[in-house]
C-alpha atoms as a PDB file:
ATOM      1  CA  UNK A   1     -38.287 -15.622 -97.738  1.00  0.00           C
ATOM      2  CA  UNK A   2     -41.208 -17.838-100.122  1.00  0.00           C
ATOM      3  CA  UNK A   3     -42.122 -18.031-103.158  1.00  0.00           C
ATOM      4  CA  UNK A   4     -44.378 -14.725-103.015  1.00  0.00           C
ATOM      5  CA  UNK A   5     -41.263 -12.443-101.858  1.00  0.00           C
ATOM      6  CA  UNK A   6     -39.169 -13.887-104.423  1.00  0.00           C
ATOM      7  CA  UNK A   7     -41.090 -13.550-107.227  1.00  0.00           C
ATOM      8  CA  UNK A   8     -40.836  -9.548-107.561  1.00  0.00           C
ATOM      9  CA  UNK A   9     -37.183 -10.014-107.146  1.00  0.00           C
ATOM     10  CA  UNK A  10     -36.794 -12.802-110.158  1.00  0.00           C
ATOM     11  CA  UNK A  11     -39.031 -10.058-112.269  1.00  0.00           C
ATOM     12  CA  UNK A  12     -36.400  -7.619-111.590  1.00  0.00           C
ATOM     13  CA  UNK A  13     -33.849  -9.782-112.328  1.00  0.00           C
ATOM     14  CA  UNK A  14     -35.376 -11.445-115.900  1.00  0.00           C
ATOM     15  CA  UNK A  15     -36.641  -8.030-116.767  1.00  0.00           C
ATOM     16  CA  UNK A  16     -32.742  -6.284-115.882  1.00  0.00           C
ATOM     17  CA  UNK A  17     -30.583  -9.749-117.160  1.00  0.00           C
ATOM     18  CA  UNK A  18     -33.164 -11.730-119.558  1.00  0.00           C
ATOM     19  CA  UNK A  19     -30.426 -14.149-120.107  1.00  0.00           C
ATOM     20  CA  UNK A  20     -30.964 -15.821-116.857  1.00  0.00           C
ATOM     21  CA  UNK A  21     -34.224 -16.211-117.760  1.00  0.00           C
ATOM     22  CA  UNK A  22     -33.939 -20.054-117.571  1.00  0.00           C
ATOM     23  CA  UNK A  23     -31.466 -20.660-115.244  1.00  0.00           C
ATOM     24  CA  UNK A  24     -31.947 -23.288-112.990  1.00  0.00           C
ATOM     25  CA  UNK A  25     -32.721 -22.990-109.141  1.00  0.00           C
ATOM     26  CA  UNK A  26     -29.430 -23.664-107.499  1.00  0.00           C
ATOM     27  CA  UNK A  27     -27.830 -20.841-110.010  1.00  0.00           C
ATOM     28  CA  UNK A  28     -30.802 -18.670-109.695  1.00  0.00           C
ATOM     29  CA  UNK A  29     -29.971 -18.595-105.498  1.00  0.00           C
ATOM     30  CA  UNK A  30     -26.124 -17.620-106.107  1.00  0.00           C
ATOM     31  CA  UNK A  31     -27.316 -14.597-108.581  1.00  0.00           C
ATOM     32  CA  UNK A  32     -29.616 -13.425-106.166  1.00  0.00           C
ATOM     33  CA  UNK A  33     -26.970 -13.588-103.211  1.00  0.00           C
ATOM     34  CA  UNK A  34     -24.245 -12.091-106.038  1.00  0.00           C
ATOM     35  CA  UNK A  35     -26.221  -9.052-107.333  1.00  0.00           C
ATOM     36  CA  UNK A  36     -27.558  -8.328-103.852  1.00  0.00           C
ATOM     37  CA  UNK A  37     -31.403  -8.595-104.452  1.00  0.00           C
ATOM     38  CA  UNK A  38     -30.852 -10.363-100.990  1.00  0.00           C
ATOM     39  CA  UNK A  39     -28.979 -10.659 -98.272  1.00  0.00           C
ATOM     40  CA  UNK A  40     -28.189 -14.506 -97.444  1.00  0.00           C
ATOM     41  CA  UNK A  41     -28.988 -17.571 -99.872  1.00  0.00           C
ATOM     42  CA  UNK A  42     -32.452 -18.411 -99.995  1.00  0.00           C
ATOM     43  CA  UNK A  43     -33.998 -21.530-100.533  1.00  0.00           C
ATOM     44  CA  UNK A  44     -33.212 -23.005-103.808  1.00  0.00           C
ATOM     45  CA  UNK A  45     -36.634 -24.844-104.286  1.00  0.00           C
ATOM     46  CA  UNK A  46     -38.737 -21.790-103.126  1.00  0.00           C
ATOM     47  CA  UNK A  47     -36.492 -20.208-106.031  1.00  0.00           C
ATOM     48  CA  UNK A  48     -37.171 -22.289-108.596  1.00  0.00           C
ATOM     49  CA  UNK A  49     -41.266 -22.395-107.814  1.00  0.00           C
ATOM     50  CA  UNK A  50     -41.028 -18.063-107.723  1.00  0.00           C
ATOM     51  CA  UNK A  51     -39.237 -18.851-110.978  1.00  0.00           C
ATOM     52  CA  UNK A  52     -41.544 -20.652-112.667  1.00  0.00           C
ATOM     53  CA  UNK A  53     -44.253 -18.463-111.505  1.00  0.00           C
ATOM     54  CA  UNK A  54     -42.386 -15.586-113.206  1.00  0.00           C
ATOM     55  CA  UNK A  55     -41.709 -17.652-116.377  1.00  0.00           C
ATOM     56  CA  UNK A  56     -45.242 -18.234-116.821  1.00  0.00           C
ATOM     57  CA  UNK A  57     -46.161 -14.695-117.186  1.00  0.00           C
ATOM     58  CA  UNK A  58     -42.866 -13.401-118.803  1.00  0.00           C
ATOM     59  CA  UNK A  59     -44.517 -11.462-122.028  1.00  0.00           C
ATOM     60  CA  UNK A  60     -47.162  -9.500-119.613  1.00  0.00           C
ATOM     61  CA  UNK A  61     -44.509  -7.757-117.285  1.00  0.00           C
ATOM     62  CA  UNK A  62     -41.167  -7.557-119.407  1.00  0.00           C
ATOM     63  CA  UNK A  63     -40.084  -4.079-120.631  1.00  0.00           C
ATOM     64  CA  UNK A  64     -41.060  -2.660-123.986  1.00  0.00           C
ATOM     65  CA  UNK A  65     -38.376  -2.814-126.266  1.00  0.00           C
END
């Protein structure tokens, strides 16, 4: 999995649990594995780059309140 599959994945995850919004890569890859958004730990650095990605545009996509 890259950066592009991962990155609808950590929008589901920030926009679900916005407390992990700024985890770091290496936790980001065990919450993935833990809540089952996928099946085997994925990279951690491909992670952290989706992650970043997904930071970046965090007001456009999150859930109205």
């Amino acid at each position: 999995m890259n950066a592009v599959q991962l990155l609808p994945l950590l929008r589901e995850l920030f926009g679900r649990h916005p407390e992990h919004l700024y985890r770091q890569g290496w936790e980001l890859q065990w919450l993935l594995y833990a809540l089952k958004y996928t099946n085997e730990l994925e990279d951690e650095y491909e992670i952290a780059a989706a992650a970043e990605v997904a930071r970046e545009d965090w007001p456009q996509w999150r859930p109205a309140a």
